[in-house]
Protein backbone atom coordinates (compact mmCIF):
# COMPACT_ATOMS: atom_id res chain seq x y z
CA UNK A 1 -47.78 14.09 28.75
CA UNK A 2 -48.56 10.89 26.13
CA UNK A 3 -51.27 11.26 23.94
CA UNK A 4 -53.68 8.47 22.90
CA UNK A 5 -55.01 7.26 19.60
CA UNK A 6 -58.52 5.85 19.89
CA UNK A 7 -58.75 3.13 17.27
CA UNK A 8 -61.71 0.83 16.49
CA UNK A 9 -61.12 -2.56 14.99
CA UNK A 10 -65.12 -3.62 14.70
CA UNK A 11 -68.15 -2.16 14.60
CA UNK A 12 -69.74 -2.07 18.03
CA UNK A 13 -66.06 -2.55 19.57
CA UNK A 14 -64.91 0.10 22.01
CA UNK A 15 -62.02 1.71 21.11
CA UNK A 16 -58.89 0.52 22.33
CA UNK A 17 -56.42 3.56 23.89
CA UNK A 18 -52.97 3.51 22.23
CA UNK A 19 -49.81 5.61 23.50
CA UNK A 20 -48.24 7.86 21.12
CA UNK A 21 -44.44 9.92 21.75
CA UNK A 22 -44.61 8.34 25.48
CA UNK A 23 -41.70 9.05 27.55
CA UNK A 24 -40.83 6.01 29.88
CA UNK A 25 -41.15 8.53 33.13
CA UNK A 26 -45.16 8.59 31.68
CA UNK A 27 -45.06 4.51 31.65
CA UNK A 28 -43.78 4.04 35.03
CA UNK A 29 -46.06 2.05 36.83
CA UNK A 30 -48.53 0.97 33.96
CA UNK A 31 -47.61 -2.17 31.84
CA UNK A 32 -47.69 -1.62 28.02
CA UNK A 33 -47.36 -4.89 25.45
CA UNK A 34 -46.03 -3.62 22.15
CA UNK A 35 -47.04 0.16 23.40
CA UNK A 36 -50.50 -1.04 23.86
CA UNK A 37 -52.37 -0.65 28.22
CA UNK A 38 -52.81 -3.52 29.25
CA UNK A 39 -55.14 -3.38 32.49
CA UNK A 40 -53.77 -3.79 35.46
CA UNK A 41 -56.53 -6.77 36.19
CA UNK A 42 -54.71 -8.83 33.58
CA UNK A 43 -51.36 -8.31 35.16
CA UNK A 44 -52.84 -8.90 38.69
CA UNK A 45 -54.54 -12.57 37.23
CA UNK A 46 -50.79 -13.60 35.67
CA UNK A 47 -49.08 -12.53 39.17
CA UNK A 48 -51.96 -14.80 41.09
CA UNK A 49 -51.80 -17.71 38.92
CA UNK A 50 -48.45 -17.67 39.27
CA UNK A 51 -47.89 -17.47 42.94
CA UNK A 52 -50.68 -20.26 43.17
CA UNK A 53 -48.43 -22.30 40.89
CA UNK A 54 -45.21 -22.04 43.63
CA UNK A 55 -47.29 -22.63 46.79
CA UNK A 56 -48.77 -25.43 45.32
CA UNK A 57 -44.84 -26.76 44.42
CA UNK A 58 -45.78 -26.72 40.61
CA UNK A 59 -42.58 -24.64 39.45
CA UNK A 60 -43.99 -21.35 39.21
CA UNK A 61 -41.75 -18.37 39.35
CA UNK A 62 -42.02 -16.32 42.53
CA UNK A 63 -42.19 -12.69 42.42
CA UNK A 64 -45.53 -12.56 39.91
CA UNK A 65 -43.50 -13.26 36.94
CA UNK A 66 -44.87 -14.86 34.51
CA UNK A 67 -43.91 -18.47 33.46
CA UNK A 68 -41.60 -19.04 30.19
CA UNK A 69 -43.08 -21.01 27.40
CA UNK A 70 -41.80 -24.14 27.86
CA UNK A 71 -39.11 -25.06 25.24
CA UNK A 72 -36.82 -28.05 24.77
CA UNK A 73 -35.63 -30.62 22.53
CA UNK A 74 -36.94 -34.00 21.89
CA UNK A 75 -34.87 -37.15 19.88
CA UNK A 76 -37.14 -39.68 18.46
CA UNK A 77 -34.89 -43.14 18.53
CA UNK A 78 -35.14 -45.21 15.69
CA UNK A 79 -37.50 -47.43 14.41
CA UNK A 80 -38.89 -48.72 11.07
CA UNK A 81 -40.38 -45.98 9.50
CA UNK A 82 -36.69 -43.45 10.67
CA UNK A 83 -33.73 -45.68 10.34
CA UNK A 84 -31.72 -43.03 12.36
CA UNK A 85 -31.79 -41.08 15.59
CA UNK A 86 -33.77 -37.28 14.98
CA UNK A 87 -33.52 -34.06 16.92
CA UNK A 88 -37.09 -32.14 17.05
CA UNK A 89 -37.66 -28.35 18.84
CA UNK A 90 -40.89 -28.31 20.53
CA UNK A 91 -42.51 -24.91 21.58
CA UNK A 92 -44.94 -23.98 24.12
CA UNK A 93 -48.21 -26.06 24.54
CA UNK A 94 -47.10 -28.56 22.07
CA UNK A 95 -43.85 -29.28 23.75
CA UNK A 96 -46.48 -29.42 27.14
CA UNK A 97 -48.43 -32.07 25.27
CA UNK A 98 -45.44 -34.01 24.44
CA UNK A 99 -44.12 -33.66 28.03
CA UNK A 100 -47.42 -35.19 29.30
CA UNK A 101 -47.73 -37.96 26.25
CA UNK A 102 -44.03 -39.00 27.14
CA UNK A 103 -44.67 -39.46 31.06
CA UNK A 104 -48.63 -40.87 30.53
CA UNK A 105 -46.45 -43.79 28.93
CA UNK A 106 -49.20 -46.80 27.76
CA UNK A 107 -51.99 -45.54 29.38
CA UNK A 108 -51.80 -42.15 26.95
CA UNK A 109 -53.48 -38.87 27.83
CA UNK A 110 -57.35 -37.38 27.76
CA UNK A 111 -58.51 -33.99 28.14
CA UNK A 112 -60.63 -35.61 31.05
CA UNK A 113 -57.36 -36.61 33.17
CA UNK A 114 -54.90 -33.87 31.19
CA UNK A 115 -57.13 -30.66 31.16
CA UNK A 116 -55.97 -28.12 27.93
CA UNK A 117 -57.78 -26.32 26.02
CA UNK A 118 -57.08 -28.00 22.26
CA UNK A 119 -55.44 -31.33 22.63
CA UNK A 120 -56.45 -32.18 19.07
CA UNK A 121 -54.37 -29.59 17.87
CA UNK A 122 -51.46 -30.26 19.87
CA UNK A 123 -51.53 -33.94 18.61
CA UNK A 124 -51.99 -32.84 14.94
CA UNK A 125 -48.46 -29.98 15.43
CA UNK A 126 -46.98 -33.29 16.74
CA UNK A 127 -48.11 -35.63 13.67
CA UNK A 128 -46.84 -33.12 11.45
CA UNK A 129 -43.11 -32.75 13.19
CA UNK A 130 -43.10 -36.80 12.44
CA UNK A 131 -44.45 -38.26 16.34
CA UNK A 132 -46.67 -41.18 15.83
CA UNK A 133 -49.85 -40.46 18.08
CA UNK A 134 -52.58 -42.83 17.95
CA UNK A 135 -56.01 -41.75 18.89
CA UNK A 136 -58.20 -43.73 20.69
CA UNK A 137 -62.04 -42.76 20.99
CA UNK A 138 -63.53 -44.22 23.79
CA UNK A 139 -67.40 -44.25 25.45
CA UNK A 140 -68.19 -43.06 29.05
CA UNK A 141 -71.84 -43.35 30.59
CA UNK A 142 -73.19 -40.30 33.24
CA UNK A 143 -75.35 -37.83 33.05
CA UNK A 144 -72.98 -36.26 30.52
CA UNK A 145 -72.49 -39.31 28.32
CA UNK A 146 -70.33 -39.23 25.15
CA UNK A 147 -67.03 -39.86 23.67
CA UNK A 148 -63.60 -38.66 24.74
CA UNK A 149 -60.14 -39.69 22.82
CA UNK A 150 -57.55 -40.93 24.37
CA UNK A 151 -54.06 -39.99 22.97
CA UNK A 152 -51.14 -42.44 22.96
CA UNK A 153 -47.72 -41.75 21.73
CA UNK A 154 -45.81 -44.95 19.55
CA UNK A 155 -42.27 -43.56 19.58
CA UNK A 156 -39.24 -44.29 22.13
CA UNK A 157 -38.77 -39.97 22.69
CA UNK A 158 -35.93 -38.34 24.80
CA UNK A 159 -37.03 -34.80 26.43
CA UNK A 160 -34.08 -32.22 27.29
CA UNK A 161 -32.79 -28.64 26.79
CA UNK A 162 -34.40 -25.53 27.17
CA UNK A 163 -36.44 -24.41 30.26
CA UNK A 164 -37.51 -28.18 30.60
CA UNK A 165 -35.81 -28.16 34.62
CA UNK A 166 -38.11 -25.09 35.46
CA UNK A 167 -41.49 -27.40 34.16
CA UNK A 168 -40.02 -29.97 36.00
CA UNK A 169 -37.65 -29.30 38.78
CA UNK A 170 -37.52 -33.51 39.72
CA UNK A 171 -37.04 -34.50 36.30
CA UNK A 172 -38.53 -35.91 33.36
CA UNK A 173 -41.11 -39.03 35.18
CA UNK A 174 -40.03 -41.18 32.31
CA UNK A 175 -42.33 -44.50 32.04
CA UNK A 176 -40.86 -47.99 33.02
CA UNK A 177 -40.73 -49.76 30.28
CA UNK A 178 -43.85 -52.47 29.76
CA UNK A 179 -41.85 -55.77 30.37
CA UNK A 180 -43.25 -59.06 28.42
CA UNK A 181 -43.07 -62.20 30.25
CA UNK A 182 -40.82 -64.75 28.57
């Protein structure tokens, strides 16, 4: 029989139950994280979202699994500010932003048409690994008028590796190239 450890982080927090000495016959059928319960809601929500994401053809995993962080590598081709050819890792949601930057192409990306929680921070990780992202602020009118940015990416960038084929299954939708009338 486990026993628990009631621990309180904050005041006016209820205590979280930890397992202590527990066999895994005790843990069959509940899901721990680092030894910690996790309810069985949370597990049910990943195992949803996830089956949503096959029916609707988006690559999700079957079986309730959840989906892989997406990882890959991208090479920035030369130009004047890098003389040579670089190889950068990308990780999770900033690798997702650079996946969408790459295939927006021109037209760039906005939290309006690309929902995510924190584009500015994905576009700032980016910055800092060396990707030239421009940010554009633009106006819209509406009952809900304001400013949104839109985010455009400067450099010629090459996606592959990692679990990029289970983000996308068709490929990489790489952008034709913008061609200038002679």
């Amino acid at each position: 029989m486990p026993t628990y450890t009631q621990t309180a982080h904050r005041r006016n927090r209820p205590a979280r139950r930890r397992l202590n000495n527990a066999s895994p016959a005790d843990l069959a059928g509940q899901l721990t994280i680092g030894g910690r319960l996790v309810h069985r809601r949370t597990h049910q929500c990943a195992a949803f979202c996830n089956l949503v994401a096959v029916l609707a053809g988006l690559g999700g995993k079957p079986e309730g699994s959840v989906m892989e962080k997406l990882t890959c590598s991208a090479f920035l081709e030369p130009n004047e500010r890098n003389p040579e050819r670089r190889r950068v890792s990308v990780l999770g949601r900033e690798a997702w932003a650079l996946l969408e930057l790459v295939e927006a192409g021109v037209t760039g990306c906005t939290p309006i048409d690309n929902p995510a929680p924190r584009w500015s921070h994905y576009v700032r990780l980016l910055r800092r690994d060396g990707f030239r992202v421009e940010t554009i602020h633009e106006d819209h009118a509406g009952p809900f008028s304001g400013s949104h940015a839109r985010y455009l990416l400067h450099d010629q960038v090459t996606l592959d590796g990692g679990n990029l084929s289970q983000w996308r299954p068709n490929g990489v939708r790489y952008p034709q190239p913008v061609r200038v009338a002679a």
